[in-house]
Protein backbone atom coordinates (compact mmCIF):
# COMPACT_ATOMS: atom_id res chain seq x y z
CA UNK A 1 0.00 0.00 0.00
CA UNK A 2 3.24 2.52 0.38
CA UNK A 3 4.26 1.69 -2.77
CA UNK A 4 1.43 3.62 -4.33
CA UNK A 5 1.52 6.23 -2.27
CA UNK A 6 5.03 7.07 -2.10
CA UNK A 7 6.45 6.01 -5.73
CA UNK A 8 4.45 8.43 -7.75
CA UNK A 9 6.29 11.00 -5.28
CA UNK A 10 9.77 9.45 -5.14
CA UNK A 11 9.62 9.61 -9.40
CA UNK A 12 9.14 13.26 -9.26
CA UNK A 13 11.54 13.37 -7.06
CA UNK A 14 14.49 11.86 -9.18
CA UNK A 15 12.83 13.96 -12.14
CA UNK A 16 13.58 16.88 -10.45
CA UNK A 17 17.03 15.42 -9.30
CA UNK A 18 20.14 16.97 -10.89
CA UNK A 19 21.16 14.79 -13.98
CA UNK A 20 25.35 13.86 -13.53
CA UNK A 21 26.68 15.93 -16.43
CA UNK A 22 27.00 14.51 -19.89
CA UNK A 23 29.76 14.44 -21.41
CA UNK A 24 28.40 16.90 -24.09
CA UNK A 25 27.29 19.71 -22.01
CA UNK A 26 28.32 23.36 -22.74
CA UNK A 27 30.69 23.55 -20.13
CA UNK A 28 32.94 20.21 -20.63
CA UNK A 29 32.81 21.63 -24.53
CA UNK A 30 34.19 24.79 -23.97
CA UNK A 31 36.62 23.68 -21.30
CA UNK A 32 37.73 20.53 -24.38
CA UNK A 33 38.31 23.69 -27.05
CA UNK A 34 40.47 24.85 -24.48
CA UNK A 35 42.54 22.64 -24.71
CA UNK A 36 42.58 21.94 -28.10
CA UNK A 37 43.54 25.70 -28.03
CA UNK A 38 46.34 25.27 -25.38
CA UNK A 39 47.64 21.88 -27.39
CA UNK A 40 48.13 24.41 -30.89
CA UNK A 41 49.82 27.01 -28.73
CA UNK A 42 52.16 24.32 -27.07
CA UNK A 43 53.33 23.55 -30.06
CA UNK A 44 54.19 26.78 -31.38
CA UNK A 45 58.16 28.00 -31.61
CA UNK A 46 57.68 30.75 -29.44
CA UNK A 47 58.62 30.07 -26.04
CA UNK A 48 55.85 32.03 -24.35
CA UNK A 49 52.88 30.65 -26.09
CA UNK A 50 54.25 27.29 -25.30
CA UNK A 51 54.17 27.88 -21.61
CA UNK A 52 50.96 29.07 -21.97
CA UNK A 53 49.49 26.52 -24.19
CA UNK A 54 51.07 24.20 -21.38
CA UNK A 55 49.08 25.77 -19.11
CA UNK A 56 46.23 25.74 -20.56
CA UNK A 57 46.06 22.47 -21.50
CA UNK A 58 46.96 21.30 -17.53
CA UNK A 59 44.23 24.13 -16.12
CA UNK A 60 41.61 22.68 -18.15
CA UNK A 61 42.24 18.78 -18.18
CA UNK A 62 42.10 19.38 -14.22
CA UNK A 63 38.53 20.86 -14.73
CA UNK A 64 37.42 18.23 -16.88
CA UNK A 65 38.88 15.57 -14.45
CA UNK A 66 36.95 17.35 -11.94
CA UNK A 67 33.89 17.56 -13.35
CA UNK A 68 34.03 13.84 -14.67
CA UNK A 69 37.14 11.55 -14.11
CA UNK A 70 35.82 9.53 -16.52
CA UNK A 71 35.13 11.86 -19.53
CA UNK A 72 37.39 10.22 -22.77
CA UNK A 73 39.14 13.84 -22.62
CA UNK A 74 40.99 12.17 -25.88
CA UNK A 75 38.15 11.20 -28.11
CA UNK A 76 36.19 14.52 -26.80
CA UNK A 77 39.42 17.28 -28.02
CA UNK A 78 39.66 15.18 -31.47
CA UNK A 79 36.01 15.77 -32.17
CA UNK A 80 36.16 18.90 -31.31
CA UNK A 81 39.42 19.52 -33.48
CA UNK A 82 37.93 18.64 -36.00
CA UNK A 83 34.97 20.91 -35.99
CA UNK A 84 37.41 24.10 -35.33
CA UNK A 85 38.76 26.74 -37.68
CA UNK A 86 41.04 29.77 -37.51
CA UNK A 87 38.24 31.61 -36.56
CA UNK A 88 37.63 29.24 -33.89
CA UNK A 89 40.95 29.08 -31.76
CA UNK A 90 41.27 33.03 -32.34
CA UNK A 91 37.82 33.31 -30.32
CA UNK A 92 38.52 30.22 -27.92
CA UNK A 93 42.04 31.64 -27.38
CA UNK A 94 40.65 34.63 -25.90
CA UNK A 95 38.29 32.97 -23.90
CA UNK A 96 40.34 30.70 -22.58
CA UNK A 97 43.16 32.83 -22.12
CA UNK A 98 40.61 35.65 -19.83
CA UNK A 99 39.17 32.77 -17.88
CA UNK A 100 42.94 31.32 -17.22
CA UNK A 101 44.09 34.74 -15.87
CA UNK A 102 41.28 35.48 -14.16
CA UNK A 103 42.11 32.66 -11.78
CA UNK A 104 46.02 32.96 -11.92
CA UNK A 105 44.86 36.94 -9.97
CA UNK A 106 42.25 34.50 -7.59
CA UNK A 107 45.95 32.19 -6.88
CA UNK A 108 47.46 35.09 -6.10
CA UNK A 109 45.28 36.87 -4.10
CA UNK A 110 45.10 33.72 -1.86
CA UNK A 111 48.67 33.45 -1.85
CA UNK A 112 48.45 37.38 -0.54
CA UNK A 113 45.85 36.70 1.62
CA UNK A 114 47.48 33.36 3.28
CA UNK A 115 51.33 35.11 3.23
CA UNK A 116 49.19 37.34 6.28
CA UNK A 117 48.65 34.65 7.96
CA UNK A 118 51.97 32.87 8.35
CA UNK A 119 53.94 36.18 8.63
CA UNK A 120 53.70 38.11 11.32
């Protein structure tokens, strides 16, 4: 008699639940073209886009691992490879590169912030 009284709730319940993130949703894209973006720039002569391709591709991988230690990070950047032009990695570059520095100033503010603490 519970059963019918309490399954029609529990399966609204688990509708409303938050679905575990696919492996094609906006953000695990946009963090992948990042590091398709940071793998070109790694492999570019110049020694400063290398380091930052480098860390790029490290800041992002650790996002995706994050988000889903599972995700096929390899299969996932290929794919999205091959849907990117010039166009593409000049606008991803950007992005990437804002959202990278952005937290490099959030590191080092904490690093600030903690230096206080052990200083004094």
């Amino acid at each position: 008699m519970w059963k019918k009284r309490w399954l029609p709730l529990l399966l609204s319940a688990g509708a409303l639940a938050p679905f575990p993130l696919l492996a094609q949703d906006a953000d695990t894209i946009a963090d992948i073209r990042c590091v398709a973006v940071g793998i070109r720039s790694a492999e570019l002569p110049d020694s400063h886009q290398r380091s930052t391709g480098t860390l790029l591709v490290l800041y992002y991988i650790g996002r995706l691992d994050g988000r889903n230690p599972t995700l096929d990070i390899e299969k996932l950047v290929a794919e999205q490879i091959g849907k990117m032009n010039d166009s593409d990695y000049s606008a991803e570059s950007l992005r990437c590169s804002r959202d990278l520095t952005a937290k490099g100033v959030q590191i080092t503010h904490l690093g600030d912030d903690m230096r206080k603490h052990f200083t004094r």
